[in-house]
Protein backbone atom coordinates (compact mmCIF):
# COMPACT_ATOMS: atom_id res chain seq x y z
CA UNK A 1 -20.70 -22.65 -5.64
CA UNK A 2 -19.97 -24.48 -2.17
CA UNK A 3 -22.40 -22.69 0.36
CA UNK A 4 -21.49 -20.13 3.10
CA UNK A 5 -22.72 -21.90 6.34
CA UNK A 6 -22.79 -19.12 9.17
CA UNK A 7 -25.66 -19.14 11.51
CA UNK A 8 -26.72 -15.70 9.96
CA UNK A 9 -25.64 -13.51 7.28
CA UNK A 10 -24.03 -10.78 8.76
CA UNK A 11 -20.88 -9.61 9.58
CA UNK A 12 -19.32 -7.18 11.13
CA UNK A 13 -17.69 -3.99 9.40
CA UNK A 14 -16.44 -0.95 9.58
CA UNK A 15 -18.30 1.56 6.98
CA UNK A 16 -18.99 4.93 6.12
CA UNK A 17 -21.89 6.61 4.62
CA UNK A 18 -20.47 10.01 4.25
CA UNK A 19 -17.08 11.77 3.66
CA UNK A 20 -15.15 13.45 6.08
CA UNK A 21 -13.00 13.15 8.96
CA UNK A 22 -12.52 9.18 9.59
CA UNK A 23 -13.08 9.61 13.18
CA UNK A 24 -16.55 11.01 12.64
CA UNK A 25 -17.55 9.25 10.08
CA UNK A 26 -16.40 5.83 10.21
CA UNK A 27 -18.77 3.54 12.52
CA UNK A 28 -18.23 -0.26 13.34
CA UNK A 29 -21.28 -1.87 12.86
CA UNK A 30 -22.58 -6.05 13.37
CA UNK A 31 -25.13 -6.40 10.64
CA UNK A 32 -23.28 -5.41 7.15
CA UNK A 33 -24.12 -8.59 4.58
CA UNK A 34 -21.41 -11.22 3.93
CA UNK A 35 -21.51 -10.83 0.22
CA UNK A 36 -21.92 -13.77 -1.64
CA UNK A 37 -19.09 -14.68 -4.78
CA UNK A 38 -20.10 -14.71 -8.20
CA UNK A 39 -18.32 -15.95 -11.09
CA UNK A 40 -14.74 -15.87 -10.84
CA UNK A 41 -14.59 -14.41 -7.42
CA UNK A 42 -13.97 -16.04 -3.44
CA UNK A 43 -15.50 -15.26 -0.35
CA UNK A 44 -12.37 -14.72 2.08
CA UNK A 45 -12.54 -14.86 6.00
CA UNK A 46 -10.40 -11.64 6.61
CA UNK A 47 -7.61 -12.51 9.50
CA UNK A 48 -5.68 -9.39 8.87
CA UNK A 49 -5.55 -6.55 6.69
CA UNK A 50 -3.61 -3.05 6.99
CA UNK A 51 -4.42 0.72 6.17
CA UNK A 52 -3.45 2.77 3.47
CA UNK A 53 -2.66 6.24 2.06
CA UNK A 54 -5.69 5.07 0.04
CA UNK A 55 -8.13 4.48 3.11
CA UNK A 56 -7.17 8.30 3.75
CA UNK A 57 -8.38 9.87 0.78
CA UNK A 58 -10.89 7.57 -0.15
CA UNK A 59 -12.66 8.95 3.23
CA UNK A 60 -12.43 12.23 3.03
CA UNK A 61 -12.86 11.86 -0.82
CA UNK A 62 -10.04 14.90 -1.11
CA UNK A 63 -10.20 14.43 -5.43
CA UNK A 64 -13.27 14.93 -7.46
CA UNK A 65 -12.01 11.76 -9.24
CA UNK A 66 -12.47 9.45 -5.66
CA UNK A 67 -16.44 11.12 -6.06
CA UNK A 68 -16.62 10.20 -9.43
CA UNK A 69 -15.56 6.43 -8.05
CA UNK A 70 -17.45 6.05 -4.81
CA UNK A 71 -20.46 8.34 -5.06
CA UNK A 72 -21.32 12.30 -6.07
CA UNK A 73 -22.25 12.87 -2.72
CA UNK A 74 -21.89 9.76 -0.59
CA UNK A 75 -20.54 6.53 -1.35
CA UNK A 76 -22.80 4.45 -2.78
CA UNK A 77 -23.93 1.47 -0.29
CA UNK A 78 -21.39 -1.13 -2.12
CA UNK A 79 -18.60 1.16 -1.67
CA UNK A 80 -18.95 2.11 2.17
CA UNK A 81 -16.59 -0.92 3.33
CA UNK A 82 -12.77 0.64 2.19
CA UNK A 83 -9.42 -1.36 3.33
CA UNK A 84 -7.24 -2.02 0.26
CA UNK A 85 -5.35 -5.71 1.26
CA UNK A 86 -6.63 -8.69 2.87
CA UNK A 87 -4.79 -11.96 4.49
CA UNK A 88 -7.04 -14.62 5.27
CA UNK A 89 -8.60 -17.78 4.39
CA UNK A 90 -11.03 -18.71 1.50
CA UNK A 91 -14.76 -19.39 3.19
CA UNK A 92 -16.22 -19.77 -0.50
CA UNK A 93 -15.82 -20.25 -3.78
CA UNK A 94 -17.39 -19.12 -6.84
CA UNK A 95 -17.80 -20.50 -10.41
CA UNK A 96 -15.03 -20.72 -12.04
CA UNK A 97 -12.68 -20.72 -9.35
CA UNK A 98 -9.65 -22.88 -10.43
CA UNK A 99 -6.26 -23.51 -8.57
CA UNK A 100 -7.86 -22.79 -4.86
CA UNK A 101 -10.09 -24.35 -2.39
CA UNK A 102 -12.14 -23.50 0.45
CA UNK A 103 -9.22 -23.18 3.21
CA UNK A 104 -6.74 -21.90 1.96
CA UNK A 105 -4.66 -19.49 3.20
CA UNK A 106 -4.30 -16.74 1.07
CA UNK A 107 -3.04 -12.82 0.26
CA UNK A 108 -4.64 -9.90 -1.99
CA UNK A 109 -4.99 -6.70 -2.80
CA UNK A 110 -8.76 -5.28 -3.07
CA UNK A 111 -7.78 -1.84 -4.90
CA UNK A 112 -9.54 -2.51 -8.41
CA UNK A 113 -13.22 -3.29 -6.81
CA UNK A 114 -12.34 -0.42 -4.45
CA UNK A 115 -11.85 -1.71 -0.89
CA UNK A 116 -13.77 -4.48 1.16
CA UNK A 117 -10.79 -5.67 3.92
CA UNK A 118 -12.40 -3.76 6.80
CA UNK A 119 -14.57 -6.43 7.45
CA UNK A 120 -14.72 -9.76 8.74
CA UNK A 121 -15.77 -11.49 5.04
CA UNK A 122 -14.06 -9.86 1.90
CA UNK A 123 -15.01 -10.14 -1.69
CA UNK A 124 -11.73 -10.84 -4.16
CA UNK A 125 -11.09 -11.63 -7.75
CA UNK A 126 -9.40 -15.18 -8.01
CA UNK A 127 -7.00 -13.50 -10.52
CA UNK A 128 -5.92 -11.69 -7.89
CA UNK A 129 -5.42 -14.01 -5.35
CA UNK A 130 -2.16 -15.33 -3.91
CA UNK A 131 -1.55 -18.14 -1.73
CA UNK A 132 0.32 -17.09 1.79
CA UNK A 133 3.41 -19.26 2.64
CA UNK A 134 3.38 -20.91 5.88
CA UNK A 135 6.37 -19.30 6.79
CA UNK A 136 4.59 -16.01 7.10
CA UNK A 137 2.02 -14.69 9.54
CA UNK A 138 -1.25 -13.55 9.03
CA UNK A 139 -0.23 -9.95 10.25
CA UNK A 140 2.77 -9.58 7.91
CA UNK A 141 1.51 -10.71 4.78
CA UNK A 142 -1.06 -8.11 5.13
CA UNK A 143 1.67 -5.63 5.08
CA UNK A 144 2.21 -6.74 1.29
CA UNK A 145 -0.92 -6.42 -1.39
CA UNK A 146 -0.31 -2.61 -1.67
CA UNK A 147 2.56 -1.20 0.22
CA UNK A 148 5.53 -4.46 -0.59
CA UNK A 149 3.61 -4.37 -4.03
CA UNK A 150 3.98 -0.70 -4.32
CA UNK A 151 7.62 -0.68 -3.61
CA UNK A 152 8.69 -3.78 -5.57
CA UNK A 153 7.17 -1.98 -8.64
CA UNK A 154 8.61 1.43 -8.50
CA UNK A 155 12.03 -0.18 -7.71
CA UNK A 156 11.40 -2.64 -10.56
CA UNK A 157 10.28 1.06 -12.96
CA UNK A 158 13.87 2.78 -11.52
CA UNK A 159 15.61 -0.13 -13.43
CA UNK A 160 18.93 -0.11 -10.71
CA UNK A 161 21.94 -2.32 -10.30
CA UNK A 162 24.09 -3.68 -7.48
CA UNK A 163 26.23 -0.39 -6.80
CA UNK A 164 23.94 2.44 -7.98
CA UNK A 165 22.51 4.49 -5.60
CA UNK A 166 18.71 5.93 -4.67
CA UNK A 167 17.00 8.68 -2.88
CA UNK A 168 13.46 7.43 -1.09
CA UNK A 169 11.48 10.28 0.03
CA UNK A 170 9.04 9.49 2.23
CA UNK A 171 11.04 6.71 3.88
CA UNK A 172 9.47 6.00 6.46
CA UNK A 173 6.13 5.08 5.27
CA UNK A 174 4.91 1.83 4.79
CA UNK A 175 5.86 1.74 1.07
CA UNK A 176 9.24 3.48 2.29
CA UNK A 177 9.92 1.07 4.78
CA UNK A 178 9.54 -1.66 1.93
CA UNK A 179 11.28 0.71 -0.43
CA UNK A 180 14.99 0.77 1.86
CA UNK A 181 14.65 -2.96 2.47
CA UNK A 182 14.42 -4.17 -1.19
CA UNK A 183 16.79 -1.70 -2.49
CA UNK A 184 19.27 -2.84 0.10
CA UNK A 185 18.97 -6.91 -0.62
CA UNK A 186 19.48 -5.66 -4.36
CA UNK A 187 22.62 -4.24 -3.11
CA UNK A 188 21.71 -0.71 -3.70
CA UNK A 189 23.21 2.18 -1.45
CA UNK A 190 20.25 4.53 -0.15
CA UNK A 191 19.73 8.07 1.17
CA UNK A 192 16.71 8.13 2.61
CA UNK A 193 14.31 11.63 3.03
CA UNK A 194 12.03 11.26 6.27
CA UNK A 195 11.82 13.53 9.49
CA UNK A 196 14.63 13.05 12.52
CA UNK A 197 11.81 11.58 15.32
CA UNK A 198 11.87 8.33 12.32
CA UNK A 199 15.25 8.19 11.70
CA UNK A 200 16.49 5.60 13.90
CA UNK A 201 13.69 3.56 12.28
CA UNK A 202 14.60 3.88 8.75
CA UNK A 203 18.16 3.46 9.88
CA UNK A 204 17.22 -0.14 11.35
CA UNK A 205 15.92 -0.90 8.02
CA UNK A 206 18.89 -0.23 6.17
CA UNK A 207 19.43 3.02 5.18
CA UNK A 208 22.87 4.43 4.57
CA UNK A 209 22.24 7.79 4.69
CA UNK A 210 19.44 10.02 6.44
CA UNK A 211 18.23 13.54 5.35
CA UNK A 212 15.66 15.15 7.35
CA UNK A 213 13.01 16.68 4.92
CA UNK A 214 12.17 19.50 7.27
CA UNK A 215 15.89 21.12 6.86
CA UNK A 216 15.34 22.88 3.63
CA UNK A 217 19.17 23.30 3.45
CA UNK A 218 19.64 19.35 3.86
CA UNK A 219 17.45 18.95 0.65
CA UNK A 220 19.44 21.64 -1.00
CA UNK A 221 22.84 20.17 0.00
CA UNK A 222 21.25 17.07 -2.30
CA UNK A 223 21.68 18.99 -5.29
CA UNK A 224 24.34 17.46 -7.61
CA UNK A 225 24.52 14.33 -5.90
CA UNK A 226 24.17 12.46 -9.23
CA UNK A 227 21.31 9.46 -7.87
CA UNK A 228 20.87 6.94 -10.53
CA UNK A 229 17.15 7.59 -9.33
CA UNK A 230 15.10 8.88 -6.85
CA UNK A 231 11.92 6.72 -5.59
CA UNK A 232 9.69 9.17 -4.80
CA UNK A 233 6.42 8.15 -1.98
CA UNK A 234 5.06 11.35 -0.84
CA UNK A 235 5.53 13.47 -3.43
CA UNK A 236 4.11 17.21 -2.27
CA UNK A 237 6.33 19.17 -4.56
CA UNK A 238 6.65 19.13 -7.99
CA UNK A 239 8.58 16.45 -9.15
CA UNK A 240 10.90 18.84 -11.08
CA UNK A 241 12.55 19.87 -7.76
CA UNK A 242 14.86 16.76 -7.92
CA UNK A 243 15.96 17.11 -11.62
CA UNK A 244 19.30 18.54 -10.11
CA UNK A 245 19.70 15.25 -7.91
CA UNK A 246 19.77 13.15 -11.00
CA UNK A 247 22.44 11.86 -12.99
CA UNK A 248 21.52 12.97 -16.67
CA UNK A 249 20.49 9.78 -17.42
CA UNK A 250 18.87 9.05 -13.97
CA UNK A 251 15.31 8.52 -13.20
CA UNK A 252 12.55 9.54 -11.24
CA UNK A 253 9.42 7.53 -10.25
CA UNK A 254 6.57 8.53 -8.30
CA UNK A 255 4.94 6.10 -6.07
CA UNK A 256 2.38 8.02 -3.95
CA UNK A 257 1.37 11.60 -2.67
CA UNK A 258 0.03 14.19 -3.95
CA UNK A 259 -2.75 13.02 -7.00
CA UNK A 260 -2.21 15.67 -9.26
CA UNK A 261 1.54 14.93 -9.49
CA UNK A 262 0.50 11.29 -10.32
CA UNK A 263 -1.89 12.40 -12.86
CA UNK A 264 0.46 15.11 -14.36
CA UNK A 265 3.16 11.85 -15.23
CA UNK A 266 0.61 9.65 -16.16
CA UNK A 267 -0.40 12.58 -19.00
CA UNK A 268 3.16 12.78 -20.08
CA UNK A 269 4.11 9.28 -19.71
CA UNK A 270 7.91 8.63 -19.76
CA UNK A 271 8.17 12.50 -20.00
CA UNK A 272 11.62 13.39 -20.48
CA UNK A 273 13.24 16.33 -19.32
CA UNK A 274 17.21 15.61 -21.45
CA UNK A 275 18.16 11.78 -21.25
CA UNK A 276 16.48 11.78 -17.68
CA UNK A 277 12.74 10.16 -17.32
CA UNK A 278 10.24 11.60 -15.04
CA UNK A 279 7.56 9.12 -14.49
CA UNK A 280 4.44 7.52 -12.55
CA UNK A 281 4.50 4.29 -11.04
CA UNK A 282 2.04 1.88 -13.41
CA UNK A 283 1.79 -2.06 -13.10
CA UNK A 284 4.48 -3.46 -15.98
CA UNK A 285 4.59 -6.13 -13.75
CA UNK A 286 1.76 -8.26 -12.98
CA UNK A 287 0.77 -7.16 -9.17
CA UNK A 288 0.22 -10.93 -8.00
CA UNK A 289 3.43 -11.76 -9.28
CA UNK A 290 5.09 -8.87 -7.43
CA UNK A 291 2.99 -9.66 -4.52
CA UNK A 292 4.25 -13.36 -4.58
CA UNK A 293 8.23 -11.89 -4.81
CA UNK A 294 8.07 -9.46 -1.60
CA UNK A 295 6.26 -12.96 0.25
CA UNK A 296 9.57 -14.83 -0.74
CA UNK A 297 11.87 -12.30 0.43
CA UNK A 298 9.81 -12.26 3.62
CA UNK A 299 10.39 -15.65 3.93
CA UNK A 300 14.13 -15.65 3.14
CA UNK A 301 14.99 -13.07 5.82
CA UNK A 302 16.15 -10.29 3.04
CA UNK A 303 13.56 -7.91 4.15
CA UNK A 304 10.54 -7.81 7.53
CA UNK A 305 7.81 -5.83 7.31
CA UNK A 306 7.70 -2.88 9.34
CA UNK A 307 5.02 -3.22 11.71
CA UNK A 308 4.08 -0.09 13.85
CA UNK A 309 1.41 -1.87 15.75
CA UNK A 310 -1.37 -4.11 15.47
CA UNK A 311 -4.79 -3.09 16.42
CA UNK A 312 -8.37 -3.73 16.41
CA UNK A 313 -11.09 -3.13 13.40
CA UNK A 314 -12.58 -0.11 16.31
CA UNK A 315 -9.01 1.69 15.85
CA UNK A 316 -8.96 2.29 12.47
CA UNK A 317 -9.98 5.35 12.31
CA UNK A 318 -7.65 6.64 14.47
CA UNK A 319 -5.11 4.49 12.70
CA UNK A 320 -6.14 6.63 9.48
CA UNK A 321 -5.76 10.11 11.55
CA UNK A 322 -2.56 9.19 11.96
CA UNK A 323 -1.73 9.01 7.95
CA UNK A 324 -3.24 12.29 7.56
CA UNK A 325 -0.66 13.60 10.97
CA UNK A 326 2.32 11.73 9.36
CA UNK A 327 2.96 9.99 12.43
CA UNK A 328 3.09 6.82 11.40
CA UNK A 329 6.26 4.42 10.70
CA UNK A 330 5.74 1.41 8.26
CA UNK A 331 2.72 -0.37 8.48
CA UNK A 332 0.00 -0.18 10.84
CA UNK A 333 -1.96 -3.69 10.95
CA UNK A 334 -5.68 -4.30 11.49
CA UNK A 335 -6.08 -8.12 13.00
CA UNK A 336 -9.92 -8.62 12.64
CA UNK A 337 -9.57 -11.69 15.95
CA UNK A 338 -8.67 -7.73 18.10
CA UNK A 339 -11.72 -6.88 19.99
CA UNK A 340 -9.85 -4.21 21.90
């Protein structure tokens, strides 16, 4: 293993040693531990990273099942550092390590060891490592690991063709804003759900159509519209509410909101409900390889991430807040150089 050489070993990181509201809990500290890699895993000198839906209720630990993950009744002390994606360079390698080398530039999601981007040194599995083109900055490959990976997936699960058409709820979110701008290179015609304040947003992405979600009598009006699918990323309602919406062979696939909708599809896997499919996003596709398309089609010009705003590692919670207000549009990006 090549050696970390840092005049000391700490970093700094944002952490929390409680659950609860990410304002009050969250603190930005200077003396976390750079962890060192073990087999099969890289030390990576976070540039960038972004926040998630999964930052949210990770912190406030809203499902027993996020307890059961973290900690009973605090995170345990390897668990304290969340942030779900990371863009930056590789400071170390561990054993094992084959294909990349200490400067690379590189892209990855940090969901299966649970977080680790909200600090200036991340740990990551080589497998799931990706190598950032040039062509792409720091900030908007960060965008990708979980939100362009997210949305490449579900699209890839609702199995469309040039012509058909979709319905993306929750539009405007950062998995909605990749959602409308892959559908549309594919050639897909999309009604997006998402309030009226966004619209003008979701329109610049793509969209062909625009239904605020707060007219109950807009959603209604949806009913018999015959969608080869609907893409579903803040799913509050049950799932069933859409069947109408669908053409009798059309699908539905849940991408994010509400857990116990996930965990209700996941039971019933490909439940069907007539010739239609009601089901939750899972990874048919490997995630790096996912991960690697959205990065092309950033560099191609058929899609551009969806940044809000870029801020420091001190605004995050704030940033998070925001998720739980529904205020935010795309991607909000943390650049670790901030000091703001």
């Amino acid at each position: 293993m090549k050696e970390l050489k840092l005049e000391n070993r700490f970093m700094r990181a944002l952490v929390f040693r409680q659950y609860g509201d990410p304002r009050e809990v969250m603190e930005l500290i200077n003396d976390w531990e750079i962890p060192k890699p073990s087999k099969n895993k890289v030390l990576v000198k976070v540039k960038c990273c972004s926040v998630n839906a999964a930052d949210r209720h990770m912190v406030r630990a809203n499902y027993f099942v996020i307890k059961m993950l973290l900690g009973l009744f605090k995170p345990a002390k390897r668990r304290r550092v969340l942030g779900m994606d990371v863009a930056g360079t590789i400071e170390t390698i561990g054993k094992g390590v084959k294909g990349f080398q200490v400067g690379d530039a590189v892209v990855a999601e940090t969901r299966k060891i649970l977080g680790g981007g909200f600090a200036e040194y991340a740990l990551v599995d080589a497998a799931d490592l990706v190598k950032k083109p040039a062509e792409i900055s720091f900030e908007q490959a960060a965008t990708v690991p979980i939100s362009g990976q997210a949305a490449m997936m579900g699209l890839i699960l609702c199995e469309l063709q040039p012509g058909d058409k979709v319905l993306i709820n929750g539009a405007s979110g950062g998995v909605g804003s990749f959602g409308v701008q892959i559908a549309k290179a594919k050639g897909i015609h999309v009604t997006a759900i998402c309030s009226t304040k966004k619209a003008s947003a979701v329109k610049s992405w793509g969209a062909d159509e625009i239904v605020d979600y707060k007219k109950k009598d807009s959603i209604k009006a949806l009913n018999g519209s015959d969608f080869d699918a609907v893409f579903d990323t803040a799913s509050f309602e049950c799932p069933g509410r859409y069947k109408p919406m669908l053409k009798k062979d059309g699908k539905y696939v849940l991408v994010g909101g509400d857990f116990y909708n996930m965990l209700m599809l996941k039971l019933f896997s490909r439940f069907d409900t007539g010739s239609q499919k009601f089901i939750a996003l899972s990874q048919d596709v490997e995630a790096t390889t996912n991960i690697k398309t959205v990065l092309q089609m950033i560099v191609d010009k058929k899609i551009d991430p969806a940044i809000q705003k870029v801020i420091s590692l001190r605004e995050v919670p704030n940033a998070i807040h925001s998720l739980e207000e529904r205020t935010v549009i795309g991607k909000i990006v943390v650049n670790l150089n901030s000091i703001i």
